[in-house]
Every structure is written in structure tokens, then in C-alpha cells.
Protein backbone atom coordinates (compact mmCIF):
# COMPACT_ATOMS: atom_id res chain seq x y z
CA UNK A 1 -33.16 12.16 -22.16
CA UNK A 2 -29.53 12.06 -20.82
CA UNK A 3 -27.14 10.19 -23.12
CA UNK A 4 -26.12 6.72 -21.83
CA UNK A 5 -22.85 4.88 -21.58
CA UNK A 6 -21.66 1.16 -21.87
CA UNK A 7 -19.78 2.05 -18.60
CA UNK A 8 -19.99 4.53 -16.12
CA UNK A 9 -16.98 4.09 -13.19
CA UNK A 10 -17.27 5.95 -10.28
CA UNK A 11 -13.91 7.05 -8.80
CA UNK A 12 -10.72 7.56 -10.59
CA UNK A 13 -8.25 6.35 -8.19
CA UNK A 14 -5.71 3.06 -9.57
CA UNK A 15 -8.74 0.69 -9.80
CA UNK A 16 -11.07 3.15 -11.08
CA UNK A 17 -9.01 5.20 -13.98
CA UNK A 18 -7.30 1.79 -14.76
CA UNK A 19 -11.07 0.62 -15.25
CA UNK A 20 -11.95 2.99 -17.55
CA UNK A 21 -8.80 3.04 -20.07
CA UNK A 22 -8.83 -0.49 -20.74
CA UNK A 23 -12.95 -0.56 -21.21
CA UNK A 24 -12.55 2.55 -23.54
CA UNK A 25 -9.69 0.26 -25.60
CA UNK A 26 -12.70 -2.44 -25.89
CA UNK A 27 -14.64 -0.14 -27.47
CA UNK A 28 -17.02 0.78 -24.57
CA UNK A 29 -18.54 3.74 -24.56
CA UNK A 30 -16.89 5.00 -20.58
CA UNK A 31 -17.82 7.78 -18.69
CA UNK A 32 -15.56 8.19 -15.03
CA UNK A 33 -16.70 10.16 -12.53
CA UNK A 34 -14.34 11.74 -9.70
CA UNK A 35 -14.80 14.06 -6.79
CA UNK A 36 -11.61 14.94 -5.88
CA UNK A 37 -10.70 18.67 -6.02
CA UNK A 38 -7.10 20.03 -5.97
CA UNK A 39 -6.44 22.91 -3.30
CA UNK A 40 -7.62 25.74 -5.81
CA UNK A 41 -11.13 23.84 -6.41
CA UNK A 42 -10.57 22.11 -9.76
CA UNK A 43 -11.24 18.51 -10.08
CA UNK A 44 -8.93 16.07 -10.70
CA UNK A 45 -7.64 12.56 -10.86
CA UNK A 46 -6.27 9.95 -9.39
CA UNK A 47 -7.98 9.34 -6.08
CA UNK A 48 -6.15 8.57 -2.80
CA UNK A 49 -3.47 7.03 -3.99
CA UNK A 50 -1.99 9.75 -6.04
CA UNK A 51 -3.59 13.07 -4.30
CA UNK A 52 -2.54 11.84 -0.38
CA UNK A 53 -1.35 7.99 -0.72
CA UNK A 54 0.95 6.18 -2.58
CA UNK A 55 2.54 8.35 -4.65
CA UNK A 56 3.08 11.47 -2.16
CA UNK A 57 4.02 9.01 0.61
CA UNK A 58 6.79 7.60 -1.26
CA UNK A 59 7.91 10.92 -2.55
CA UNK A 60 8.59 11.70 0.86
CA UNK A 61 9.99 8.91 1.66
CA UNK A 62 12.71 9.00 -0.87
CA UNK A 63 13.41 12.53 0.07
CA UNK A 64 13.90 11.93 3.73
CA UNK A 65 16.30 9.14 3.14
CA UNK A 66 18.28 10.97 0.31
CA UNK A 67 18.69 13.34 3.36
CA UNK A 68 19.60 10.91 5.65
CA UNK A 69 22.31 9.26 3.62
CA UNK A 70 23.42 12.91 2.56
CA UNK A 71 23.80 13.42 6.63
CA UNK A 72 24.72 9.90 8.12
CA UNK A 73 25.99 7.49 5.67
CA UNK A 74 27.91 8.71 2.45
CA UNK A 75 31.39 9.13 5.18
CA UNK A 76 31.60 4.98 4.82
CA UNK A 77 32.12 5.87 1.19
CA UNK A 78 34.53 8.31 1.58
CA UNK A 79 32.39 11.29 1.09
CA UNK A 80 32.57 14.11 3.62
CA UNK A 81 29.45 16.04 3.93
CA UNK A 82 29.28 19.01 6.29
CA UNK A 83 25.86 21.59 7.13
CA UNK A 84 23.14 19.12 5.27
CA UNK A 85 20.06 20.44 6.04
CA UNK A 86 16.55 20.40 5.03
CA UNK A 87 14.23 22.35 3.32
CA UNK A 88 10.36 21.43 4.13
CA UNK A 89 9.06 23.82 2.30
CA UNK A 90 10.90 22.53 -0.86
CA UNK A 91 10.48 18.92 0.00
CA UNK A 92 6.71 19.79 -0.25
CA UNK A 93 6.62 21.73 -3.11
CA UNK A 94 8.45 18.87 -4.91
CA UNK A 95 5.88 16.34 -3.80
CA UNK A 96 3.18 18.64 -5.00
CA UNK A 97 4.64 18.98 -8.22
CA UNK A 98 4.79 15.02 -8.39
CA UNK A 99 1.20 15.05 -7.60
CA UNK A 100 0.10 17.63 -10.38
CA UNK A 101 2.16 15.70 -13.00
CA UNK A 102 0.76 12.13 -12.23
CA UNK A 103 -3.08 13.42 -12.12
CA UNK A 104 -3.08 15.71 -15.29
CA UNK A 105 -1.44 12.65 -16.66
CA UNK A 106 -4.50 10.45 -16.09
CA UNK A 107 -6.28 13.30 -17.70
CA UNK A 108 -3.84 12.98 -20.76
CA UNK A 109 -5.04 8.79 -21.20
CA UNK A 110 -8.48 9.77 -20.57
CA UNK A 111 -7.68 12.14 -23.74
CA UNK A 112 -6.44 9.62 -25.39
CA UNK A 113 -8.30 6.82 -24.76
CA UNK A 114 -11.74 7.92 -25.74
CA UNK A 115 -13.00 8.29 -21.99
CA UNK A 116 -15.40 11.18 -20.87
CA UNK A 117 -14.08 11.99 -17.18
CA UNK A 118 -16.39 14.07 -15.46
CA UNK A 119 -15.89 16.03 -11.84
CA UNK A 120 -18.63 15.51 -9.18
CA UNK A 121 -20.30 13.17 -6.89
CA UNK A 122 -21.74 9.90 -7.93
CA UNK A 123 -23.96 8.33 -6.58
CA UNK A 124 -25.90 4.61 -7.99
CA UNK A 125 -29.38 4.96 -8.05
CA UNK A 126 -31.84 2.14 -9.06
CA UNK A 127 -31.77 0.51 -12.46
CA UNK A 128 -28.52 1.21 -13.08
CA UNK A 129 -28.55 5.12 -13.13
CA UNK A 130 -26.05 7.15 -11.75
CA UNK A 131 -26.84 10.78 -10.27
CA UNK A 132 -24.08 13.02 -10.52
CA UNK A 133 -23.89 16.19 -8.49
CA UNK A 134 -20.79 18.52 -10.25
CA UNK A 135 -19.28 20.42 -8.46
CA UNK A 136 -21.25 23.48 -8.88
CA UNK A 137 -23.95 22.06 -7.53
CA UNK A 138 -25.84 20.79 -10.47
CA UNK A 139 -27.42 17.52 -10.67
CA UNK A 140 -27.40 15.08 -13.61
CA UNK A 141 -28.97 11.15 -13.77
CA UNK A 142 -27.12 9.50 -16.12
CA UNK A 143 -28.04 5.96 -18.05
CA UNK A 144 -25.68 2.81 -18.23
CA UNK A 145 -25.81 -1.10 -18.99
CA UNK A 146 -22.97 -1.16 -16.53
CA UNK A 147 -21.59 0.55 -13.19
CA UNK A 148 -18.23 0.44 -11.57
CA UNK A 149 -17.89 1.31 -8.11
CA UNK A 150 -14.21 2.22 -7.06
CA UNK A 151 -14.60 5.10 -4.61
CA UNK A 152 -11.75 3.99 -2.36
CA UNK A 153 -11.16 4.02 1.03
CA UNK A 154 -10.78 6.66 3.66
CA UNK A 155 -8.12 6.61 7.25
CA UNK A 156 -10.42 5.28 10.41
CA UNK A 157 -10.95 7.67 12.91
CA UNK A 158 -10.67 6.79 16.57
CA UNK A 159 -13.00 8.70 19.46
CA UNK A 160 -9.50 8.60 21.78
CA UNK A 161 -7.46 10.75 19.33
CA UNK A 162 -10.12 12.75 17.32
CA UNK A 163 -8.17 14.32 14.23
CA UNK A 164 -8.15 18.52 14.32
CA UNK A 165 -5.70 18.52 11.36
CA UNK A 166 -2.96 20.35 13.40
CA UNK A 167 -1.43 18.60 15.97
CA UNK A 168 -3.67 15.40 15.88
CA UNK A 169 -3.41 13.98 12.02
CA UNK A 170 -4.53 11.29 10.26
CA UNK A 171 -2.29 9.81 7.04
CA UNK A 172 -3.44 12.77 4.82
CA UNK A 173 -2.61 15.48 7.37
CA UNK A 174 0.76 13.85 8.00
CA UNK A 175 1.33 14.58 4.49
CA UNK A 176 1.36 18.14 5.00
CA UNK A 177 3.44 18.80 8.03
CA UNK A 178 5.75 21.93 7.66
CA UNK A 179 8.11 21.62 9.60
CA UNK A 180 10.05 18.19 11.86
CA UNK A 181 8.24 17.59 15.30
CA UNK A 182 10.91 17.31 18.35
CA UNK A 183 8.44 14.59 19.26
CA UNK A 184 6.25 12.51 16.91
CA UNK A 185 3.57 9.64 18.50
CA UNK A 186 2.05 7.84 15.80
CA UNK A 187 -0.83 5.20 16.46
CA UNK A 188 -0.36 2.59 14.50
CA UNK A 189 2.40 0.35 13.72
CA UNK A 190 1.46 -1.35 10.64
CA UNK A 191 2.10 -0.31 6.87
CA UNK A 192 1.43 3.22 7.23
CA UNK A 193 2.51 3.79 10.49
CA UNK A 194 5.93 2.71 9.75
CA UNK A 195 6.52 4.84 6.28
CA UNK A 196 5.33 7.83 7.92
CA UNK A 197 7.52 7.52 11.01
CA UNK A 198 10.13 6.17 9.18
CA UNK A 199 10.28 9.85 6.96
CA UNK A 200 10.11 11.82 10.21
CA UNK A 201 12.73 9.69 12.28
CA UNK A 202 14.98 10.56 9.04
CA UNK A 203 14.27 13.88 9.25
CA UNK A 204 15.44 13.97 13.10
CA UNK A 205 11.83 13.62 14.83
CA UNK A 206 12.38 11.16 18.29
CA UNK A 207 9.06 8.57 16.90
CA UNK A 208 7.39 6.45 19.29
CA UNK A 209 5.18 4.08 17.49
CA UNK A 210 2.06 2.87 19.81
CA UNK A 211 0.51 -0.11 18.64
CA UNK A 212 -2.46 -1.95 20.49
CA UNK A 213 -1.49 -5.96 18.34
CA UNK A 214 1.16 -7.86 20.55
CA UNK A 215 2.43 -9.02 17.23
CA UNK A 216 4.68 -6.82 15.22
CA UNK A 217 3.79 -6.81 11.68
CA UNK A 218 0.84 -9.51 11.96
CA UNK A 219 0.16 -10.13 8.60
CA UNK A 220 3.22 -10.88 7.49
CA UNK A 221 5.80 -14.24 7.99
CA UNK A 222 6.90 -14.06 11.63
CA UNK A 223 10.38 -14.28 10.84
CA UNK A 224 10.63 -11.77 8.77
CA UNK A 225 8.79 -9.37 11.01
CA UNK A 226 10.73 -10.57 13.51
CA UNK A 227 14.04 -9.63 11.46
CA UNK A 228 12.17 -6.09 10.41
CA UNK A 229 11.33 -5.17 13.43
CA UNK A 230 14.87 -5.27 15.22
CA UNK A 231 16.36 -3.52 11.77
CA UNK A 232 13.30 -0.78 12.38
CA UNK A 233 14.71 -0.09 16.27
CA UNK A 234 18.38 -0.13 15.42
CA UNK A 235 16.86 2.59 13.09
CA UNK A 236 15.75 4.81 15.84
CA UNK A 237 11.99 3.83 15.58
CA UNK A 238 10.47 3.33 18.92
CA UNK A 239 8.60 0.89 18.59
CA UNK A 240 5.82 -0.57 21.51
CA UNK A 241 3.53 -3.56 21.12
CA UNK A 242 0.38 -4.20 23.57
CA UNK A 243 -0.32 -0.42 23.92
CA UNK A 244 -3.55 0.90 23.37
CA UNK A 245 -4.14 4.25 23.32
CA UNK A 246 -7.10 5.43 25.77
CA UNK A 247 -6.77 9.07 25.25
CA UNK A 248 -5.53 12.46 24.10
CA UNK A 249 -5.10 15.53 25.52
CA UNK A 250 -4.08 19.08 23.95
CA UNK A 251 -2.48 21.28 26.08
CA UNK A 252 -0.85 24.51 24.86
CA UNK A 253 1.06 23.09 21.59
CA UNK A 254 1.39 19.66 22.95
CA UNK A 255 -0.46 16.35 22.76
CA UNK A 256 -0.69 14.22 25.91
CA UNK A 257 -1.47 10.57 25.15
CA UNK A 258 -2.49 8.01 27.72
CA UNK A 259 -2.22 4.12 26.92
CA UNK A 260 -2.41 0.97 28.49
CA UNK A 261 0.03 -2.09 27.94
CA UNK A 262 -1.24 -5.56 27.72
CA UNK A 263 -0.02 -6.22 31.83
CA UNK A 264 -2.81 -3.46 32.15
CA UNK A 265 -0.19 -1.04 33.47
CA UNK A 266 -1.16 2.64 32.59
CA UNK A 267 1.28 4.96 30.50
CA UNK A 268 1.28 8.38 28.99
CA UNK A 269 3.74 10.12 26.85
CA UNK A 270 3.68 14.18 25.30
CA UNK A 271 3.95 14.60 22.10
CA UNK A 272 4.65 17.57 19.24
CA UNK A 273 2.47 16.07 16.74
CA UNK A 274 0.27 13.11 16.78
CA UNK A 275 -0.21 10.67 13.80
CA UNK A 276 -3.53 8.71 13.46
CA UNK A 277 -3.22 5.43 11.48
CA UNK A 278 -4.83 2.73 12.63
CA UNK A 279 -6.26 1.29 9.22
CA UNK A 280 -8.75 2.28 6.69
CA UNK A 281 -11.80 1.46 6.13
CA UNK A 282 -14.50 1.50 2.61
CA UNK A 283 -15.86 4.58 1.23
CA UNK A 284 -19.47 4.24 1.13
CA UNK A 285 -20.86 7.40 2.14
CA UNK A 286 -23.25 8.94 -0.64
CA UNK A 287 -22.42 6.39 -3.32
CA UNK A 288 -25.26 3.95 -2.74
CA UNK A 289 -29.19 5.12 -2.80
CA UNK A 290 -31.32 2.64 -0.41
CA UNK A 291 -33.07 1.49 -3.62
CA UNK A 292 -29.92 0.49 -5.53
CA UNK A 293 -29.86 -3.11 -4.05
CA UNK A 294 -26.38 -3.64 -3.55
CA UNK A 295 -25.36 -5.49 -0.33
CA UNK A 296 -22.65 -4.87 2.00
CA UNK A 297 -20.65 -7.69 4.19
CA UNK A 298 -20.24 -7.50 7.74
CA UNK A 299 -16.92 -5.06 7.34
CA UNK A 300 -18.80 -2.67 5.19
CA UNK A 301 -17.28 -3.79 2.29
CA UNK A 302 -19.72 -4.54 -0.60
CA UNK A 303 -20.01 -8.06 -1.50
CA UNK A 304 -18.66 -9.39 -4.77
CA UNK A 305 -17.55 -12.75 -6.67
CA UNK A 306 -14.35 -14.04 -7.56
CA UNK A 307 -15.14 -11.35 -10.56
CA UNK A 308 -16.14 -8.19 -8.59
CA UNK A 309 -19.99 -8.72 -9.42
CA UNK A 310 -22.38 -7.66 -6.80
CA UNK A 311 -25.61 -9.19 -6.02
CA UNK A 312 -27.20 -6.32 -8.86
CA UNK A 313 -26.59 -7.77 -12.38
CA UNK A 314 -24.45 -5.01 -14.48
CA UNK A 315 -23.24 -3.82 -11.43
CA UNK A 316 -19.62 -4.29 -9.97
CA UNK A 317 -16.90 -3.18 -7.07
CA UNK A 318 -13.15 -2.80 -7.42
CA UNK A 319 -10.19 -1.72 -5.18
CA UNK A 320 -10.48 -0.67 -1.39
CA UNK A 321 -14.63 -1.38 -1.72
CA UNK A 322 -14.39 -5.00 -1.93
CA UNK A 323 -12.65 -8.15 0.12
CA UNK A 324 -8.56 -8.19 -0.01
CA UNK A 325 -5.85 -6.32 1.11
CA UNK A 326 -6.43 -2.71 -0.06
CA UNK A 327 -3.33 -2.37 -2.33
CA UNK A 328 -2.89 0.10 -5.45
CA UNK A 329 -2.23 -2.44 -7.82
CA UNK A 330 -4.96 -5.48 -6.67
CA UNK A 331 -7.95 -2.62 -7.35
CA UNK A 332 -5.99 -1.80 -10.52
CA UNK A 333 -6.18 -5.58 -11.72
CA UNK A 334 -9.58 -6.17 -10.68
CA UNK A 335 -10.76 -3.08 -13.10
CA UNK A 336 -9.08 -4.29 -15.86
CA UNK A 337 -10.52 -8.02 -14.87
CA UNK A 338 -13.59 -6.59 -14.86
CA UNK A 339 -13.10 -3.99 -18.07
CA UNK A 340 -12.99 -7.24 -19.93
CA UNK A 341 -15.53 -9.21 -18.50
CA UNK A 342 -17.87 -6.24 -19.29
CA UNK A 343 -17.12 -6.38 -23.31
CA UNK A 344 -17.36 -10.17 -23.37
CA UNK A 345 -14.09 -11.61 -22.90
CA UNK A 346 -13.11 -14.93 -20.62
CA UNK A 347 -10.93 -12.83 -17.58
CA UNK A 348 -10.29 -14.05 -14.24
CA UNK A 349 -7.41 -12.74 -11.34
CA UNK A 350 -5.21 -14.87 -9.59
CA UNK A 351 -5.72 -13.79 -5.56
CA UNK A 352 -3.52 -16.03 -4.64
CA UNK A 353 -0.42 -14.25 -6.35
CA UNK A 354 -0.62 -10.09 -4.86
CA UNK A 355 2.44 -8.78 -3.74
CA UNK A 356 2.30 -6.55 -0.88
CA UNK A 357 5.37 -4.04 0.05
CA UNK A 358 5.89 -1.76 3.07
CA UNK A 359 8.00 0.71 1.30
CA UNK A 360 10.72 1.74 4.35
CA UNK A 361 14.06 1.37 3.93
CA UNK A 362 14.36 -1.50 3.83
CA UNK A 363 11.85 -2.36 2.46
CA UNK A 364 9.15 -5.43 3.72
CA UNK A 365 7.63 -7.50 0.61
CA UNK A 366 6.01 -10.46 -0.01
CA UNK A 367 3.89 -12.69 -2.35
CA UNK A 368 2.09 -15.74 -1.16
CA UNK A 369 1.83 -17.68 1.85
CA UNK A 370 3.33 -17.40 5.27
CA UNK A 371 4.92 -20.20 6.71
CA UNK A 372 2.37 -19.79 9.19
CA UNK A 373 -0.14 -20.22 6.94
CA UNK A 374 1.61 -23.33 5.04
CA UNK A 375 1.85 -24.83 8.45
CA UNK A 376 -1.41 -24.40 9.13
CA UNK A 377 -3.02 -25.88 6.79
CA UNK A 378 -0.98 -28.96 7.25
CA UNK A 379 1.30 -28.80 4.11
CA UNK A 380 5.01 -30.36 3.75
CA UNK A 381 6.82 -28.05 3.06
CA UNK A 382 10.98 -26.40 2.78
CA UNK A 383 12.49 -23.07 3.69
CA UNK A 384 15.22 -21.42 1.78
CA UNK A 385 16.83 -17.99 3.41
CA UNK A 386 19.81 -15.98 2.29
CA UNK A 387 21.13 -12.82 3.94
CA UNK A 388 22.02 -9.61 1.70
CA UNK A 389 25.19 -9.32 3.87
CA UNK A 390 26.65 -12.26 1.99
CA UNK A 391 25.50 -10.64 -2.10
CA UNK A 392 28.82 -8.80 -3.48
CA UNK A 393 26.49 -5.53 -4.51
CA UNK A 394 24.87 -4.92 -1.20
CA UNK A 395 28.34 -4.60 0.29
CA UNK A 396 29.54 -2.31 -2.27
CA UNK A 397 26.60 -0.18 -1.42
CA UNK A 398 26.88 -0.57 2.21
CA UNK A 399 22.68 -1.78 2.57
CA UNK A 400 23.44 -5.39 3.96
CA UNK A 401 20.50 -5.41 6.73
CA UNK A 402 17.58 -8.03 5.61
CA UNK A 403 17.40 -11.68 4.03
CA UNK A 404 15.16 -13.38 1.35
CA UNK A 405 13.04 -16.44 2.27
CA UNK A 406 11.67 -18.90 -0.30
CA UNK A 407 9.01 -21.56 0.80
CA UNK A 408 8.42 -24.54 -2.12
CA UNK A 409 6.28 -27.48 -1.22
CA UNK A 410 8.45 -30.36 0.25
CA UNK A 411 6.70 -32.86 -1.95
CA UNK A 412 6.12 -30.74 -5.38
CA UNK A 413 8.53 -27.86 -5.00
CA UNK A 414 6.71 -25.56 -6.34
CA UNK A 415 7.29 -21.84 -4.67
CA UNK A 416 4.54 -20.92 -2.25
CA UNK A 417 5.25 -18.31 -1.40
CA UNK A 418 8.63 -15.42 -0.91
CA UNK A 419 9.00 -13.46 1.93
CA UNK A 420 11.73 -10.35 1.73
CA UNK A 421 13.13 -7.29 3.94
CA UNK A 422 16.26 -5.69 2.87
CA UNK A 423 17.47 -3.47 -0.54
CA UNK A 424 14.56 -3.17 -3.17
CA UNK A 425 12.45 -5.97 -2.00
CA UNK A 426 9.52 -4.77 -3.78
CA UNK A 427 11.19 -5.07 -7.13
CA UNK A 428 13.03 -8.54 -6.50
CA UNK A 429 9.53 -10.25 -4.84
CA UNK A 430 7.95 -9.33 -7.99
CA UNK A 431 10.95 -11.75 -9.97
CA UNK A 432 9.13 -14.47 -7.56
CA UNK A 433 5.77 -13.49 -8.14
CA UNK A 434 6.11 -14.03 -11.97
CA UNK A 435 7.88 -17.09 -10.87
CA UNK A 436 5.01 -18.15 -9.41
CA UNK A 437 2.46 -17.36 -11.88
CA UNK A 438 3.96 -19.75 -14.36
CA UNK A 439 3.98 -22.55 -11.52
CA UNK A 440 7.72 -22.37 -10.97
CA UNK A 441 9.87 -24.62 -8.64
CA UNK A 442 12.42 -24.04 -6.47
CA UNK A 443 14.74 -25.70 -8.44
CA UNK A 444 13.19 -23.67 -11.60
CA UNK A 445 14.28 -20.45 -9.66
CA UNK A 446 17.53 -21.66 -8.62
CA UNK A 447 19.03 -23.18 -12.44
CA UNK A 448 18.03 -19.82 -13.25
CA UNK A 449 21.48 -17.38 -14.37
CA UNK A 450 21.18 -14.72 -12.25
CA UNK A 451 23.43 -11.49 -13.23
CA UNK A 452 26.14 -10.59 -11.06
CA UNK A 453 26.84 -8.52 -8.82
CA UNK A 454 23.25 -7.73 -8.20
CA UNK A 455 20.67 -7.57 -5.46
CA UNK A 456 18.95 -10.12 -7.17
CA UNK A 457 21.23 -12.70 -6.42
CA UNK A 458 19.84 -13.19 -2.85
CA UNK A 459 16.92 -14.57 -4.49
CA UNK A 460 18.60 -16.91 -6.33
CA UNK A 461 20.76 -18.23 -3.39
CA UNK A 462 17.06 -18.68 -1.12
CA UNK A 463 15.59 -20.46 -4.25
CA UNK A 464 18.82 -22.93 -4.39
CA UNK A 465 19.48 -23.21 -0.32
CA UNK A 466 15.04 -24.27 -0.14
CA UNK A 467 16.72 -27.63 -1.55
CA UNK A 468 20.16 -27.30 0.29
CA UNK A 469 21.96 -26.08 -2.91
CA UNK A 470 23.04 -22.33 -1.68
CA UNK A 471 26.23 -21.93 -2.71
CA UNK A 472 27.80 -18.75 -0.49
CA UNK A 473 26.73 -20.05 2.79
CA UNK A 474 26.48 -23.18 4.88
CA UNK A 475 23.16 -25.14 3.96
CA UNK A 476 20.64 -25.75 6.37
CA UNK A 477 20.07 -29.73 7.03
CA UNK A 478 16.80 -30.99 5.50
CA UNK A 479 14.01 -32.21 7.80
């Protein structure tokens, strides 16, 4: 008889690993089941997120645009600089490093925590079982009163630009390139899109960014996409709206791409390398058996309550499997969410209060709703905006593009929602987002002491100028 756990997660990635700590520190019995394998076979940790996603991504990132400041920008601060270069290689090796030190350190809490991680495929079977296959080949059905399902998400692949992992790539693969394309096309101008070809146009690569929506940025408020995107092209960042790509050609070491605009005028353009990322999309494949009941919506996600139950009782979903933006930390609160829900305790997430941060530089963040969306749904409401050029410390450090926008309800006041793109915006939207979780006001925010000089200040300014209080600019008149 195989031995049986309280909890058995499959997939290790931010939702899944986060899962299983916090059920082992309730006293559940946790198995956790991954299938990743580092590039000499061994299994390990983490998932997407740290093996190709978040935490690669934003090494490179931060390399890139050490190297572009090194190159372009430190002369403002009296600093000459002369033969910067780069070293690929060593950028790489760094970010693998990075990699190897955040997975074996899930390992480590694992350790610690009481939970039995094992290396294979999972896969839910009927009755809550789970069938692992290790990865020698050997296959195991193990026993639990409850299952987890967190096996991520994977890049969606598009017939007109099939991925060969050399000059086509898809967010992985661009991970991996050794050495800066003359040219770079990527397809895709959304969260990805923009972090990758932001690290490349750093590096010196001409990007073109081809992207099919007419709307730049479409999930996001409209004026601050409008703001990001003209701070993206005074970047370098080529960026075209309406064009959908209808195909790709390799010829000799070169990709030719053919697109169409929305007029319906043809285009083409040659590229060195070719980046694929036009979304992603749940990864299902193997981890359900036809008799294991559990019911998919209409996206392929699989259907869950407002607590990440499925239609099968004892089993649940988390992270990039279920409904929501697929973000690192929203899969990571939903295990926990669920963690305690499993041993017994009241537990409940509020959706309504996710950040979400496109991590160029700038960087784009928010928490809340749109204007759009406030408008929408018929709401009075007030807008407070503040520029960084006006805040003391983003002067001193020369990083004045972007502005902070506050929306409070014109009636209540209370902050709907904060919309940011300039210098750390994912750490100052999260000083809203708490803000928000304790049902703050505008004017809350605003007789808040802020420190100064700091970034941070911009936030305060939006919160005061929503009721036409800003004190370092001109106030807007109130409707």
C-alpha cells in the first residue's frame, strides 16, 4: 500500500512550493511533486518563474541597464566612462548562478519545513490519487485527502512563427541568447515583449516590436500607457500597433517576417533573431486522467471558486491554472489561501487588490481599477496625478520620466485604484495597495508624512492633488 499524505501539490513553481510550506507549518502531512530538470538532468524547484521567468528575466534586466547607464548616462553625473562593454557569456553565467541559488533554496524550506518534494510527473487520477512517473521512468500511485494542482503555464506557440530554438524563440529561448542580434523582431508587445526587448535594445540590438492589438498596453489605464508608450520609443523601442504577423521565413541566418497593418497594407521586415511572445496559456498536458472529473472553462483554464476548489471535492487549482492574471505572487496567495482552508481555518483573498508590474525601466505598475473601468461602470469618481520630474530625489538621480495617478471615489474617497510608470513603481504601488486593503482614502494617503527626498513622495502629492491639495504643482479644477 503506498503511504498517503494530507496534501499532495503538484508543481513547485511560486503557487505551488508556497502551497506546500505553509500546509507543512499546519501540520499537514505534504508531499510536492515537480518535473523540472536542470541542464545536467537533476530535478529541481521552482517552476517557470525561477528556472526561465521571473527571476532570470529580471536578472537580465538589471544587467542590461547597469550596462546601459555604465555606457550612456553616468556623464550627466560627472562620471566619464570610456570602452564599456559587455560580456554575454558572464551576464549568463551570473543569471545561472541566480537561478541555482533561488531553487536549492526552495529545497532548503522544503528541508525545513517538514515537506517531502519529490522529482517526476504527476498526474491526478480518480479518487484523489496521484500517479507519479520519476524521472527514471518508474511509476508510483500515491494516496491523499487533498490535491493541489499548480503546474503553471507554458509561452503560446503561433503556426506563423513556429519556434526552432535558434533564430525563432519563444520567452525561454530568449533567455539564452549568446550573443546581441544587429536586428531583434519580437511578436508581442505586452508584458513580456517589452522586458525582453527592453534588455536587448540596452544591449545595442535595433528592436522592432510587432503587435497585432491597436491599443498599446490594453490592460492597463490608457493614460498611463499612453505616457509609457512614448517614454518606451524615446527609448529606442520600435514599437508598431495593428500588425499582425502572417509569416516567417528563414533564409541563410536571417528571419523574414511578413505582417499586415490594420489599413490591410502588407509589410515585411528581416530580422537576426526572432522573439515569440504572444501570451501564455495553462499547463494541462498529462496532469489530468479522463476519469479525474475535473472541468475546464472555455480558456482551458480549470474552473474554481472564489477559493480555488474545483468541481471534485478535496481537489483544488492555484496560479497560472485558474482565472486571473497569471502573476507570481496571485498563485503564491491563492496556495497559501488554500493551505489554510485545507487544515480548517476561515481564509479568503482579496482579487480585487493584485498588483501587477511590467518590470522595464521604468517601470509600469498598478493595483485596482482603471479609470476606464471606474467609468464604466458608472461610478463618480476624482483623479490625482503627479509627475516624478517635480520629486527632489528623482532629479538628483536624473530618472524624472513617468507620473503617479490616484483614483478615490468622488463621493466616498476611498482609493480605487493607483496607476504608476516611472522610478520603482512596483515598490511604491505596493504603499497604495496596503493603502487600499485597510479601506484608505485619499485624504488618508495624503495626511500621511511622507519622508523626504524620496520617490515616494510622488505618491503622496497624487493622493493630496485627487482632492486638489498637491502642494508642488498647480491643482487641477474639480469637476
Amino acid at each position: 500500500m503506498s503511504e498517503k499524505y494530507d496534501v499532495i501539490i503538484i508543481g513547485s513553481g511560486p503557487a505551488g512550493y508556497v502551497s506546500a510550506i505553509r500546509a507543512a507549518q499546519l501540520g499537514l502531512k505534504t508531499a510536492c511533486i515537480e518535473k523540472w530538470k536542470d541542464a545536467d538532468g537533476k530535478g529541481v524547484n521552482g517552476g517557470t518563474c525561477l528556472n526561465v521567468g521571473c527571476i532570470p528575466s529580471k536578472t537580465l534586466l538589471d544587467s542590461s541597464f547597469k550596462y546601459h547607464e555604465a555606457k550612456e548616462e553616468l556623464g550627466i553625473h560627472g562620471i566619464s566612462t570610456s570602452g564599456v562593454k559587455i560580456d554575454i557569456a558572464a551576464m549568463l553565467e551570473r543569471k545561472n548562478k541566480i537561478i541555482k541559488q533561488f531553487t536549492g533554496g526552495i529545497a532548503g524550506l522544503f528541508k525545513a519545513n517538514g515537506v517531502t518534494g519529490l522529482y517526476g510527473t504527476g498526474k491526478l487520477l480518480n479518487g484523489k490519487q496521484v500517479e507519479l512517473t520519476d524521472n527514471d521512468g518508474n511509476v508510483t500511485v500515491l494516496d491523499a485527502d487533498n490535491v493541489i494542482l499548480a503546474s503553471g503555464s507554458l509561452p503560446i506557440a503561433i503556426p506563423v512563427a513556429p519556434v526552432d530554438g535558434d533564430l525563432i524563440v519563444d520567452s525561454t529561448g530568449a533567455l539564452e541568447i549568446g550573443e546581441v542580434p544587429k536586428r531583434l523582431g519580437v511578436i508581442g508587445a505586452g508584458v513580456i515583449g517589452l522586458e525582453l526587448g527592453s534588455v536587448w535594445n540596452r544591449l545595442g540590438s535595433e528592436v522592432v516590436l510587432l503587435e497585432a492589438m491597436e491599443d498599446f498596453l490594453a490592460i492597463m489605464d490608457k493614460g498611463i500607457a499612453k505616457e509609457s508608450k512614448k517614454i518606451f520609443t524615446k527609448q529606442g523601442l520600435d514599437i508598431r500597433l495593428g500588425a499582425r504577423v502572417t509569416g516567417t521565413e528563414i533564409k541563410g541566418r536571417e528571419v523574414h517576417v511578413t505582417y499586415v497593418m490594420t489599413d490591410g497594407s502588407e509589410k515585411s521586415e528581416i530580422f537576426d533573431k526572432l522573439i515569440v511572445c504572444v501570451g501564455r496559456r495553462p499547463f494541462t498536458e498529462g496532469l489530468l486522467a479522463a476519469e479525474s472529473g475535473v472541468q475546464l472553462d472555455e480558456r482551458g483554464s480549470i474552473f474554481v471558486n472564489e477559493q480555488c476548489a474545483t468541481n471534485v471535492p478535496g481537489v483544488y487549482a492555484i496560479g497560472d491554472l485558474v482565472r486571473g492574471p497569471m502573476l507570481a505572487h496571485k498563485g503564491s496567495e491563492e496556495g497559501v489561501m488554500v493551505a489554510e482552508v485545507i487544515a480548517g481555518h476561515k481564509a479568503q483573498m482579496n482579487y480585487d487588490i493584485v498588483p501587477n508590474v511590467i518590470y522595464t525601466h521604468p517601470e509600469v505598475a498598478s493595483v485596482g481599477q482603471t479609470e476606464e473601468q471606474v467609468k464604466a461602470a458608472g461610478e463618480p469618481y476624482n483623479v490625482g496625478s503627479f509627475p516624478f520630474a517635480a520629486i527632489g530625489r528623482a532629479v538628483a538621480a536624473n530618472d524624472t520620466d513617468g507620473m503617479v495617478k490616484i483614483i478615490a471615489h468622488a463621493d466616498t474617497d476611498r482609493i480605487l485604484g493607483c496607476h504608476i510608470v516611472g522610478p520603482s513603481a512596483a515598490d511604491l504601488v505596493q504603499q497604495v495597495a496596503i493603502a487600499m486593503e485597510f479601506g484608505s482614502s485619499a485624504e488618508d494617503l495624503g495626511m500621511t508624512v511622507f519622508s523626504h527626498p524620496t520617490l515616494s513622495e510622488a505618491v503622496h502629492e497624487a493622493a493630496l492633488a485627487v482632492n486638489g491639495a498637491a502642494i508642488h504643482m498647480p491643482n487641477r479644477k474639480r469637476r
